[in-house]
Protein backbone atom coordinates (compact mmCIF):
# COMPACT_ATOMS: atom_id res chain seq x y z
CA UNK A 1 128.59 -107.04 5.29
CA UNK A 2 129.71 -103.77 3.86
CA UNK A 3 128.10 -105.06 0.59
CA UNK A 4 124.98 -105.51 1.70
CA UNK A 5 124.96 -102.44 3.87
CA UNK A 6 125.58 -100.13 0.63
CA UNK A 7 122.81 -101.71 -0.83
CA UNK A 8 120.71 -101.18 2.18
CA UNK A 9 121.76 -97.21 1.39
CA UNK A 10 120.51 -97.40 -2.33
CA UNK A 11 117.40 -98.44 -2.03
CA UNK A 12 116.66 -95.84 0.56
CA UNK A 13 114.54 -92.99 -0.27
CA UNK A 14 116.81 -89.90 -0.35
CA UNK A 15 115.60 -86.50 0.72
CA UNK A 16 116.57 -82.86 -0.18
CA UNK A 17 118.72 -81.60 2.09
CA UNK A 18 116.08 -78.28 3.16
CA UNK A 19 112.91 -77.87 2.44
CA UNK A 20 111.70 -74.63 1.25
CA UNK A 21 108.59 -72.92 2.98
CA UNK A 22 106.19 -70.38 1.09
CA UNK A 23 103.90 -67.99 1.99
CA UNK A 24 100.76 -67.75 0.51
CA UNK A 25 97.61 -65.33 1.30
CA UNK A 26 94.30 -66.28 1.78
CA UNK A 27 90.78 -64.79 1.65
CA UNK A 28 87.92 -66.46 2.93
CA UNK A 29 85.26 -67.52 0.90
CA UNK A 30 87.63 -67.32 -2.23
CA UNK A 31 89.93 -69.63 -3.99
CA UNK A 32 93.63 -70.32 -3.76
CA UNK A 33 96.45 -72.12 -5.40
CA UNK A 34 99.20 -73.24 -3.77
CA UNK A 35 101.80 -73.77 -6.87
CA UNK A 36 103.64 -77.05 -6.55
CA UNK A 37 107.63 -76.40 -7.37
CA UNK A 38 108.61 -78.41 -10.41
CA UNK A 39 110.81 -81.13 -9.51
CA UNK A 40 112.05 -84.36 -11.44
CA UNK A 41 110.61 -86.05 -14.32
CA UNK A 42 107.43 -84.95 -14.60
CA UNK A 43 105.63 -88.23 -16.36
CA UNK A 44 107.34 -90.27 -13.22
CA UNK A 45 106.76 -87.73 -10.10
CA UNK A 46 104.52 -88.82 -7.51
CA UNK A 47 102.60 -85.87 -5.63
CA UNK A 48 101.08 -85.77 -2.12
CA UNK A 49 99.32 -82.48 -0.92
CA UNK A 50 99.29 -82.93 3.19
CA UNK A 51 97.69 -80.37 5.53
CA UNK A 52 99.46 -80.13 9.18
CA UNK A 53 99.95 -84.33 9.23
CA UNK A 54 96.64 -85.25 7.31
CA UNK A 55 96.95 -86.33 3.64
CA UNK A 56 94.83 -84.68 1.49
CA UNK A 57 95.30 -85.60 -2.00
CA UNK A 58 97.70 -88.01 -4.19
CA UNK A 59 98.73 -88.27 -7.85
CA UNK A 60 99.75 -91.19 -9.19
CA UNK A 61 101.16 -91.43 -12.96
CA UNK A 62 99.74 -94.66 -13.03
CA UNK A 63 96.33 -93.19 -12.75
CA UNK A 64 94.14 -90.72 -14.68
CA UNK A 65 92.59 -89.50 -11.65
CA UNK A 66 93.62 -87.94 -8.20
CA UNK A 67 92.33 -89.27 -5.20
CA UNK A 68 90.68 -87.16 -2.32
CA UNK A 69 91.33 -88.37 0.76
CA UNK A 70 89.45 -86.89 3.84
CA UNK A 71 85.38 -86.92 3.71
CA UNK A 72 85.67 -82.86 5.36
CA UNK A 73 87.94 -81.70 2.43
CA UNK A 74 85.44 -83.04 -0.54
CA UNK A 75 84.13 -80.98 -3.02
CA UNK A 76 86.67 -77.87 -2.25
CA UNK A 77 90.17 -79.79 -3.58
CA UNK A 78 91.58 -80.01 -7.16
CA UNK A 79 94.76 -80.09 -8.76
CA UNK A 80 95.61 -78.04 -11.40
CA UNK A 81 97.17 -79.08 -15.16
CA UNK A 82 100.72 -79.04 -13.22
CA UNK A 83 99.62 -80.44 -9.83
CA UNK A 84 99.37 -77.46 -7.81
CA UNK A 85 96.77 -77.51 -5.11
CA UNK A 86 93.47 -75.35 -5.60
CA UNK A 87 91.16 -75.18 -2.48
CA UNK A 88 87.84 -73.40 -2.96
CA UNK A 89 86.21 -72.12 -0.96
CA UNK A 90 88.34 -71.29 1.82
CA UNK A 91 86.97 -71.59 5.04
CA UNK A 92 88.40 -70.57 8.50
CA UNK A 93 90.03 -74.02 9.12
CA UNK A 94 92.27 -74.07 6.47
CA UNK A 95 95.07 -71.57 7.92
CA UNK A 96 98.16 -73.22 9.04
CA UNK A 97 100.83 -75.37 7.34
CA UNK A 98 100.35 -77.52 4.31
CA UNK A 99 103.22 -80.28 2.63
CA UNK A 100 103.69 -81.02 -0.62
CA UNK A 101 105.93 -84.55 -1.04
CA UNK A 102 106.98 -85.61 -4.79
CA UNK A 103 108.35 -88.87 -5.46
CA UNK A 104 110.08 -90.30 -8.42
CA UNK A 105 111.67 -93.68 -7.37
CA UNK A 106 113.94 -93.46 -4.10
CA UNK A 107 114.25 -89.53 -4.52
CA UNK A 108 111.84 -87.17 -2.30
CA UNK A 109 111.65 -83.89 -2.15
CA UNK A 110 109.61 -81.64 0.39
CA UNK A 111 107.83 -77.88 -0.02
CA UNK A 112 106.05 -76.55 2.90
CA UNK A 113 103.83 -73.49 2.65
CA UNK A 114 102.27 -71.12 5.28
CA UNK A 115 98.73 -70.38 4.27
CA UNK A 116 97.94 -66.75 5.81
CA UNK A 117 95.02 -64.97 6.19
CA UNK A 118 93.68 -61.54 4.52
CA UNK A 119 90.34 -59.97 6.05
CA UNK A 120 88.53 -57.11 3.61
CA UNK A 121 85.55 -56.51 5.58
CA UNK A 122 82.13 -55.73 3.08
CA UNK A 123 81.06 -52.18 4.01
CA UNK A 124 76.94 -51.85 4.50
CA UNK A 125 75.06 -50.58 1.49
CA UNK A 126 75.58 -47.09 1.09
CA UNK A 127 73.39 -44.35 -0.47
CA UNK A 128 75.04 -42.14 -3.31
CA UNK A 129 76.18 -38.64 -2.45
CA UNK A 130 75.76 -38.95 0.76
CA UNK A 131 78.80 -40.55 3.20
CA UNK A 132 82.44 -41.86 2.11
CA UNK A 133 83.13 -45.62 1.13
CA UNK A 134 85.68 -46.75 3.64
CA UNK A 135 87.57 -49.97 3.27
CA UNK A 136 90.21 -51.96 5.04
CA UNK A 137 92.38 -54.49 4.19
CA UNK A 138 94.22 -56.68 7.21
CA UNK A 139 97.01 -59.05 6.70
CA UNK A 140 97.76 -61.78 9.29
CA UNK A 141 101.56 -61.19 9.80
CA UNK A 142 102.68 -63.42 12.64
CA UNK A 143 105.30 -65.94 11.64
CA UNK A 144 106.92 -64.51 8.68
CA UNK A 145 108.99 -62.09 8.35
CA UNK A 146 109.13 -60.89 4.02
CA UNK A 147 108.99 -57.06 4.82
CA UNK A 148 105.95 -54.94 4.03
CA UNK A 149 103.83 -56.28 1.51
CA UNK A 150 102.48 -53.99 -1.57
CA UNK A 151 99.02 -53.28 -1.34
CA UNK A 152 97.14 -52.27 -4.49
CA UNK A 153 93.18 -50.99 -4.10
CA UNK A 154 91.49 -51.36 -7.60
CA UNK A 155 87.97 -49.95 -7.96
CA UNK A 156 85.15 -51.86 -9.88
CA UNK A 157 86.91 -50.81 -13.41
CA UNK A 158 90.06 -51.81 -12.25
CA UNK A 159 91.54 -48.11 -11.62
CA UNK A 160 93.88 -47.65 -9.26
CA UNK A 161 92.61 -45.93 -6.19
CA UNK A 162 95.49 -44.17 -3.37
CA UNK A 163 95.13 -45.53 0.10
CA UNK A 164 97.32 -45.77 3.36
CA UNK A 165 99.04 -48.07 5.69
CA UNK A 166 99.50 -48.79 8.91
CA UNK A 167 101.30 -51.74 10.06
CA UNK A 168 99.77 -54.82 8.59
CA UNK A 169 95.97 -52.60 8.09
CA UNK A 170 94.99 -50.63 5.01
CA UNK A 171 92.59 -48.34 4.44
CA UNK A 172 90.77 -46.75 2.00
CA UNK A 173 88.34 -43.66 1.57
CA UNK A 174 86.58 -42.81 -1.08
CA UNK A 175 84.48 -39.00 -0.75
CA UNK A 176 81.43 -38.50 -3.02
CA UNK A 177 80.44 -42.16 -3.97
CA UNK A 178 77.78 -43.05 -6.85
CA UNK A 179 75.91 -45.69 -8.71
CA UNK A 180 80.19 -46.02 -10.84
CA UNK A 181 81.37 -47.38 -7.65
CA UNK A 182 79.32 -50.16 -7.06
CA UNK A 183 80.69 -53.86 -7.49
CA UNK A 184 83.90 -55.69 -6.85
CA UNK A 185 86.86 -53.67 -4.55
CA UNK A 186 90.11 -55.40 -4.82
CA UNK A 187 93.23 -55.17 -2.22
CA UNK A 188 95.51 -57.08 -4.42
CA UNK A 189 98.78 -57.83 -2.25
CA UNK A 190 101.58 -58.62 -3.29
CA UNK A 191 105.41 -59.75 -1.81
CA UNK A 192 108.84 -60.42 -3.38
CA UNK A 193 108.43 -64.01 -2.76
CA UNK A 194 104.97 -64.78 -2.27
CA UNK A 195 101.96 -65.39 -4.80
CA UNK A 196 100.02 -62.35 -5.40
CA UNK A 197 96.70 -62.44 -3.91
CA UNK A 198 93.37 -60.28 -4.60
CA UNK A 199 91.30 -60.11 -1.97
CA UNK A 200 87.61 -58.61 -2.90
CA UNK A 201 84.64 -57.48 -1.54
CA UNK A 202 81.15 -56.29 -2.90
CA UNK A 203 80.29 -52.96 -2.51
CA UNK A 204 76.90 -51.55 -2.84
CA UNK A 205 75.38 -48.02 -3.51
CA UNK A 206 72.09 -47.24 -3.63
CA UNK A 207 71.19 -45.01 -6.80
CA UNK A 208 68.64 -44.48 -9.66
CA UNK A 209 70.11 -44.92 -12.78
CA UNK A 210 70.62 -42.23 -14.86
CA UNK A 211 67.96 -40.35 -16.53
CA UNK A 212 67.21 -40.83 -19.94
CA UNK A 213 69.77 -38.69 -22.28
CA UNK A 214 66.46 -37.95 -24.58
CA UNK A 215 62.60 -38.08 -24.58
CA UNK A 216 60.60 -41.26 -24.97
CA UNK A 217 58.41 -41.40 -27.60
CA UNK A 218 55.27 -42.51 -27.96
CA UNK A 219 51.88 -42.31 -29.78
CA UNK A 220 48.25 -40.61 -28.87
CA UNK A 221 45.53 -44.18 -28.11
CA UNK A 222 49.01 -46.25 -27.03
CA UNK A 223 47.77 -48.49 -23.77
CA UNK A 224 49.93 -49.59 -20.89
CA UNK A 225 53.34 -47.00 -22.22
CA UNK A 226 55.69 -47.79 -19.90
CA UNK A 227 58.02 -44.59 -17.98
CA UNK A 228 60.91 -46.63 -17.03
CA UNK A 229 62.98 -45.66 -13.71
CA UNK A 230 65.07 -48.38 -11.80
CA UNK A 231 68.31 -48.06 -9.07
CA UNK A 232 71.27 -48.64 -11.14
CA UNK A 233 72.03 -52.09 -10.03
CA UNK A 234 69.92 -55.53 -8.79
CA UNK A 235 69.61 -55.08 -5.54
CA UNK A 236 66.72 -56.15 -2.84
CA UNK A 237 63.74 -53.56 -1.05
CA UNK A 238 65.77 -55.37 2.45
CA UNK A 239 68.73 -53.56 1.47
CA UNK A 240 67.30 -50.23 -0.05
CA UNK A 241 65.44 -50.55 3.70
CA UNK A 242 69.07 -50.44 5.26
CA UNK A 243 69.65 -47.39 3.80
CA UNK A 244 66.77 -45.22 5.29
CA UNK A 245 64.23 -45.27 2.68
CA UNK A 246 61.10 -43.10 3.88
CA UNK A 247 59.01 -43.21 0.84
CA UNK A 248 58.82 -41.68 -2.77
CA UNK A 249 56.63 -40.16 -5.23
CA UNK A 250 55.99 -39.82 -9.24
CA UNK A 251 55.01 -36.25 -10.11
CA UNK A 252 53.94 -34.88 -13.70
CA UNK A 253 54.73 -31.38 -15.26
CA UNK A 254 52.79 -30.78 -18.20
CA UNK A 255 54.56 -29.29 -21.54
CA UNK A 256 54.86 -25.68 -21.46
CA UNK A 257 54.47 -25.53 -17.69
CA UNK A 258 56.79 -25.07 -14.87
CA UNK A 259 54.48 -26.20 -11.99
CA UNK A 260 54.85 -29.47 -11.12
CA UNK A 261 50.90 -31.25 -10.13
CA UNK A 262 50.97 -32.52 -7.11
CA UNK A 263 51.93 -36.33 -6.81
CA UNK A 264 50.15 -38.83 -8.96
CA UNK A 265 51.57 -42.42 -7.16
CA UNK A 266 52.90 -42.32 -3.68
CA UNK A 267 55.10 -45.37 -2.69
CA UNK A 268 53.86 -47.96 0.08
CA UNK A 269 56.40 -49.41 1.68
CA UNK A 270 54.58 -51.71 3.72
CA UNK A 271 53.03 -54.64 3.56
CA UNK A 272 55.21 -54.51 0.33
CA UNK A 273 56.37 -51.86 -1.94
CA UNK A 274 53.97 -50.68 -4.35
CA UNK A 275 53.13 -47.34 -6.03
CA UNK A 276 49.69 -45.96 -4.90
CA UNK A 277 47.15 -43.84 -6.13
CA UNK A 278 47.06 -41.23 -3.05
CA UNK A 279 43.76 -40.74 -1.26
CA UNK A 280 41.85 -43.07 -3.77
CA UNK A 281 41.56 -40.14 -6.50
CA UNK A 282 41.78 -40.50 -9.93
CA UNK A 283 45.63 -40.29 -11.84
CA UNK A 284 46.56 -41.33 -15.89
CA UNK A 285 49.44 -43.81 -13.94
CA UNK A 286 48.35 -47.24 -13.06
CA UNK A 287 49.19 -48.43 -9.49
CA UNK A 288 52.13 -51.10 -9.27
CA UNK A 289 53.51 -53.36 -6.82
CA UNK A 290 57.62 -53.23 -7.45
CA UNK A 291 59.83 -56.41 -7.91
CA UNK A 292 63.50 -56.16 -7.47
CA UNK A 293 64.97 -53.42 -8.78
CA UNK A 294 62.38 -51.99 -11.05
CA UNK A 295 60.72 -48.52 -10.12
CA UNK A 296 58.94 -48.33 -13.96
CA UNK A 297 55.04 -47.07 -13.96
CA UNK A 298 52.77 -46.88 -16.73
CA UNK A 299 49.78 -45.40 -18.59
CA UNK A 300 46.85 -46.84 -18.96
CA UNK A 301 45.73 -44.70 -22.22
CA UNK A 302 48.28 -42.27 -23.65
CA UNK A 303 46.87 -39.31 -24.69
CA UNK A 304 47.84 -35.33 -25.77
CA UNK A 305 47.52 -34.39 -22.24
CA UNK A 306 50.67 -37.02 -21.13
CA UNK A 307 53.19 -34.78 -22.90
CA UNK A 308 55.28 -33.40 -20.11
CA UNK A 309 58.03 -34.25 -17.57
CA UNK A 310 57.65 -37.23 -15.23
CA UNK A 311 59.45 -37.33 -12.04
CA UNK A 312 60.37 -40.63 -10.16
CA UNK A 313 61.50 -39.61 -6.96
CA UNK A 314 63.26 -41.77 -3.73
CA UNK A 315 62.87 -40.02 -0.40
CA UNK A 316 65.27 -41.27 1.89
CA UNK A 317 66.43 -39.82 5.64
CA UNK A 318 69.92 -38.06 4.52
CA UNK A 319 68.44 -36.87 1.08
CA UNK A 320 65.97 -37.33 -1.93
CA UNK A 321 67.31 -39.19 -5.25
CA UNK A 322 65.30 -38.22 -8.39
CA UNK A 323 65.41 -39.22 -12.16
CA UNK A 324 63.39 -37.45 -14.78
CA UNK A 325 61.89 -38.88 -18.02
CA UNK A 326 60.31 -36.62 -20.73
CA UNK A 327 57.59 -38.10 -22.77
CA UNK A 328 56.36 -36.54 -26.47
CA UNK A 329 53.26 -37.70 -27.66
CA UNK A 330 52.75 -37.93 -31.62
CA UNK A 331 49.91 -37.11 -32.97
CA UNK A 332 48.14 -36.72 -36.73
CA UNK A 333 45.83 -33.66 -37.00
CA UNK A 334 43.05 -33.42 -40.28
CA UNK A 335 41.57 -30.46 -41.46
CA UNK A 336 38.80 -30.36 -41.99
CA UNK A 337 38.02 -33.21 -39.41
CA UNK A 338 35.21 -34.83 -41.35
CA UNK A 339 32.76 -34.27 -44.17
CA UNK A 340 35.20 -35.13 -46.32
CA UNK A 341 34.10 -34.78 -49.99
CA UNK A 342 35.87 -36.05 -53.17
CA UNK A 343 37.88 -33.15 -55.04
CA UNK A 344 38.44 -30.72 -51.59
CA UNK A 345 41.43 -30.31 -50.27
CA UNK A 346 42.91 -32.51 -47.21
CA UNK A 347 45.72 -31.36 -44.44
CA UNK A 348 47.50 -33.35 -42.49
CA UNK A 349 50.05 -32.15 -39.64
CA UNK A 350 52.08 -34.73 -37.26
CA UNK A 351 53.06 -33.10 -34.69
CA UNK A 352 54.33 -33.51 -31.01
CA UNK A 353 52.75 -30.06 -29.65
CA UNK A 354 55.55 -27.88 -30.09
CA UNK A 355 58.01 -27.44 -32.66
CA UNK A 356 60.01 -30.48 -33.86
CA UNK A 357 63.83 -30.63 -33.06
CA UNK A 358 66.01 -30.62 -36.20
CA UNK A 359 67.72 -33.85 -35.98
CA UNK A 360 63.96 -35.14 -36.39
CA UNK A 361 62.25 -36.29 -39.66
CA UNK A 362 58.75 -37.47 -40.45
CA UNK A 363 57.88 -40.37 -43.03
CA UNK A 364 54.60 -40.42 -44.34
CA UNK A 365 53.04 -43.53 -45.50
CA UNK A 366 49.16 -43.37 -47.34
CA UNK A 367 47.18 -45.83 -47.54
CA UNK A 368 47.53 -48.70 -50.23
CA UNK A 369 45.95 -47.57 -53.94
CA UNK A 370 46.29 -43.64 -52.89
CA UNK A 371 46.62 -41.25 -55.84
CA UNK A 372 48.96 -39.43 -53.58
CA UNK A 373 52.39 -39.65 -56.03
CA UNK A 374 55.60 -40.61 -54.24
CA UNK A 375 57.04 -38.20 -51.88
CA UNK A 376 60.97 -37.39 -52.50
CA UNK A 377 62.44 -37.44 -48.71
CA UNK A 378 62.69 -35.42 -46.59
CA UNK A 379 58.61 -35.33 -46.12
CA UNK A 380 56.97 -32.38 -44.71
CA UNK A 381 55.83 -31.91 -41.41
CA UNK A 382 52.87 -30.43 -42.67
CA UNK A 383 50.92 -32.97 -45.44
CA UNK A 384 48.38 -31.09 -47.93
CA UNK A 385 46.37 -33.41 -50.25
CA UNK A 386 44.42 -31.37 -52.94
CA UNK A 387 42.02 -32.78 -55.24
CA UNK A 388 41.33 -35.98 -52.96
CA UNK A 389 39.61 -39.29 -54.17
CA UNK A 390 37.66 -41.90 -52.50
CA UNK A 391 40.32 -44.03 -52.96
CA UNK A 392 42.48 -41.88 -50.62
CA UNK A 393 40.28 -43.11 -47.69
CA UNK A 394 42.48 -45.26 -45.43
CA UNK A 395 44.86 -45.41 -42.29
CA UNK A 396 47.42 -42.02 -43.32
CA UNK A 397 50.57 -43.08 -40.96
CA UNK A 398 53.21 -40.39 -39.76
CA UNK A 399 56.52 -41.99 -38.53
CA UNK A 400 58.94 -40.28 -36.67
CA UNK A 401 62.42 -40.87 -37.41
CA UNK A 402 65.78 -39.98 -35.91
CA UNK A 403 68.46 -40.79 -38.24
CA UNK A 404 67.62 -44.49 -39.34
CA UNK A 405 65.45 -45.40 -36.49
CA UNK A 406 61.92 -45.14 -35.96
CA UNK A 407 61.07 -43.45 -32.63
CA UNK A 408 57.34 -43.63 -32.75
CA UNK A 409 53.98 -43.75 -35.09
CA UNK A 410 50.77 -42.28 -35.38
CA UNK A 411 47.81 -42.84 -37.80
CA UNK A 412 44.50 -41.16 -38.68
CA UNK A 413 41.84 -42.62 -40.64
CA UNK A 414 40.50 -40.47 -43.26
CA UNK A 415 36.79 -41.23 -45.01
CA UNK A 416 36.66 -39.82 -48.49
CA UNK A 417 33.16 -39.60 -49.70
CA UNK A 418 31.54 -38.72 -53.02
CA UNK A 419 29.63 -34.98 -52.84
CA UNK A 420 25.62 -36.15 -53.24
CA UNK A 421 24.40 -35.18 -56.14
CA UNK A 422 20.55 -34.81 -55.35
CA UNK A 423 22.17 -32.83 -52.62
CA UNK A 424 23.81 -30.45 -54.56
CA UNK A 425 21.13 -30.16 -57.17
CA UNK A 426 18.34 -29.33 -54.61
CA UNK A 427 20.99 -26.91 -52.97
CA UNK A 428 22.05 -25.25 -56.27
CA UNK A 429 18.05 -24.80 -56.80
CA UNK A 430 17.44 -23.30 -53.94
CA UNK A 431 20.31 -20.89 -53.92
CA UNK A 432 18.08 -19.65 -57.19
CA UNK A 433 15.07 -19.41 -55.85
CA UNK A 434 15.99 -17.58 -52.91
CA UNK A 435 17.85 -15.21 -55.35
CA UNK A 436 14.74 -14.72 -57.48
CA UNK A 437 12.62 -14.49 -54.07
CA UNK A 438 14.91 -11.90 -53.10
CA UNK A 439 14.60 -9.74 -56.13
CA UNK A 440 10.79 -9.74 -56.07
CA UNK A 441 10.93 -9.06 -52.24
CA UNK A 442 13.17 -5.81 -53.54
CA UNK A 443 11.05 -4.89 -56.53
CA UNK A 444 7.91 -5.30 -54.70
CA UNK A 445 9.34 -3.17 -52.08
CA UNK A 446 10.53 -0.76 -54.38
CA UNK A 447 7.13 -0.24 -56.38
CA UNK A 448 5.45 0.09 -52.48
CA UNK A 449 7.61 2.85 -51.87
CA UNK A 450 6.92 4.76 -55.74
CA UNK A 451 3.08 4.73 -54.51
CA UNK A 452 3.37 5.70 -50.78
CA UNK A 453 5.90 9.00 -52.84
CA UNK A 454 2.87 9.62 -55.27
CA UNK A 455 0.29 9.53 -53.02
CA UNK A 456 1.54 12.18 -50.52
CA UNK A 457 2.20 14.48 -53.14
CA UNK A 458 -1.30 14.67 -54.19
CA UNK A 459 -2.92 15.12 -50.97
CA UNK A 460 -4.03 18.27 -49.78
CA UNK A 461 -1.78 19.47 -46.52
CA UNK A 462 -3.76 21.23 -43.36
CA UNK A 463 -2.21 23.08 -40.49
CA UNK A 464 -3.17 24.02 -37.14
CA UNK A 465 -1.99 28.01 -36.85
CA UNK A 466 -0.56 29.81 -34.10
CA UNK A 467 -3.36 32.69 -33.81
CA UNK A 468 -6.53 30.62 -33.37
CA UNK A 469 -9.12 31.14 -35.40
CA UNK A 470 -12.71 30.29 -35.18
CA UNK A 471 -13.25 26.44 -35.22
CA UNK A 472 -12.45 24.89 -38.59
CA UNK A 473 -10.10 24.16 -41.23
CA UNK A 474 -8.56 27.04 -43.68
CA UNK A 475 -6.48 26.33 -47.24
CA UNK A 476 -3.15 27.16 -46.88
């Protein structure tokens, strides 16, 4: 009897004597691990993941897969390389009290862990500059009792941002907020024996992105030259709505000039958001309908009289957001413009309108079979060609350079003729006639004059005296 009552007690399963229960954090609509406690001999140890009574999810060593029990748990359960449990997402259901049994023969051992929650609350977009970012972090805290937590806020570059505390809700305000503090807020929390959890939450400002740090460049006859402008992130018209949009304009201030023309595309918010020509008149930007995030306009036909300052501007109710993009136009001037004969002298001059800043360089490039020799860098802004040649004629190209890269080009076409011969024949003739024609015109007016000298000196001279006479005419 006592025999078979020891062997009765053998063959029982034996238990730890406690069983140790966690606490783990939890954020909805994220992922957590709860980390099974390494027990036994790990190519024997059965593992069973239970929630409240309800089993979820077994190991076996005899198999090469886990098996999911319940249908409402599918899809969100996996174990990890060392058969901790990974539930994602987390939904509101899943708080409360989850078992982990391992088995390795007749020896058990039981874990329990509390799965708590952690609310972070996403803020409404905001618009930049204009009101704080405020953010709270709340930790369920009923039913344990592991002393204040330590609560970390790290921005969207992971720097450390000061908040408060107050009981189991932090806080966090942030004063001045721009297009840098958009993304991903963490409240990482942390305990002395709990898992660490980061809880996170999107944050969005609304903001153009920053204006260009130089001109855009672009050449005289380029079609459809886009002016770019864009908020600094992907976000949707329904949420730069939320934010009190009113409207917005693009304006145009020409180089040299301080006044600003009055608007050349107004922005339509309804039925959808578009840029519009206002009153129906006549503007060098083509109207656009906006996708996304995308505020770019364009023109139709670059020309000289684009070169200026373009201003994209946002208006909403607290305040006005504006980018500005410069635009230089290149362009190739000739002298003379045309009649261009074979053995004159050709200029060329690539220039933006004003003078050219010095960490800019020009490249010229003739056409192929010019007699223009090789020019040792750095070219001149100002090209002269003497002696030209028909062969010359051809597409002259000016490129604009900033160290290695090529901002922009522009090209002229220059027709090289042959001076006409007959031409210049008939016209040397002629000069020579009308020289001879000239001097006969000035001898024959010469002699004229001799005669009209030598006739009045022979002619007898009357005069009419003061003391009348009788009728007549007297000799002097």
């Amino acid at each position: 009897m006592g025999f078979l009552l020891g062997l009765l007690l053998l063959l029982a399963p034996s238990y730890s004597a406690a069983e140790e229960q966690r606490v783990v954090f939890a954020q909805i609509g994220n992922s957590v691990t709860l980390p099974r406690i390494a027990w036994g001999t790990k190519d024997k140890i059965h593992v069973n993941w239970y929630f409240k009574e309800e089993l979820l999810i077994t190991r076996n060593p005899t198999s090469s897969s886990p098996k999911i029990v319940p249908k409402n748990w599918h899809g969100r359960l996996s174990l990890t390389s060392d058969w901790s449990l990974t539930i994602s997402p987390v939904i509101e259901s899943d708080f409360g009290i989850f078992r982990c049994e391992q088995h390795e023969l007749v020896s058990v051992t039981t874990n329990r862990y509390k799965l708590y929650r952690v609310t972070m609350p996403t803020p409404p977009p905001l618009l930049a500059r204009s009101v704080s970012l405020n953010l709270s972090c709340e930790i369920e805290s009923e039913g344990y009792n592991l002393g204040r937590p330590t609560i970390r806020w790290l921005g969207p570059h992971k720097e450390f941002h000061p908040g408060s505390s107050n009981g189991n809700k932090h806080t966090l305000s942030v004063k001045d907020v721009s297009s840098s503090h958009s993304g991903k807020w963490t409240c990482e929390v942390t305990c002395k024996t709990c898992s660490t959890l980061n809880a996170m939450t999107d944050v969005i400002i609304v903001d153009l992105a920053p204006s260009p740090p130089d001109p855009i460049y672009t050449f005289d006859t380029s079609s459809n030259f886009p002016i770019p402008c864009s908020f600094s992130s992907i976000i949707s018209w329904s949420t730069v709505n939320a934010t009190g949009v009113t409207g917005g304009s693009w304006s145009f201030t020409p180089l040299n000039s301080r006044v600003s023309l009055t608007p050349l595309l107004e922005l339509h918010l309804n039925p959808s958001p578009a840029w519009k020509v206002p009153n129906g008149t006549n503007r060098p930007l083509m109207e656009t309908v906006l996708k996304n995030h995308v505020l770019d306009v364009k023109i139709p036909k670059v020309s000289i009289h684009n070169r200026g300052t373009y201003t994209c501007s946002l208006e909403f109710k607290p305040r006005t957001l504006t980018r500005k993009v410069v635009v230089e136009v290149l362009e190739v001037i000739a002298l003379p413009e045309k009649d261009i004969y074979e053995g004159s002298t050709v200029n060329l001059n690539c220039t933006l309108g004003h003078p050219m800043a010095s960490d800019l360089e020009v490249n010229w490039i003739p056409p192929q079979g010019s007699s223009l020799p090789n020019l040792s860098p750095p070219h001149p802004v100002e090209l002269s060609i003497p002696g030209v040649k028909v062969k010359d004629s051809g597409r002259w190209t000016c490129q604009l350079k900033k160290n290695t890269t090529v901002l922009t080009s522009a090209t002229i076409y220059l027709k090289i003729e042959k001076a006409p011969v007959l031409w210049l024949v008939l016209s040397v003739v002629g000069g020579i006639l009308v020289i001879i024609l000239l001097a006969v015109i000035t001898v024959i007016i010469v002699r004229r004059r001799r005669q009209v000298m030598r006739y009045r000196r022979r002619k007898k001279k009357f005069c009419r005296c003061k003391n009348p006479q009788p009728k007549g005419f007297y000799k002097n």
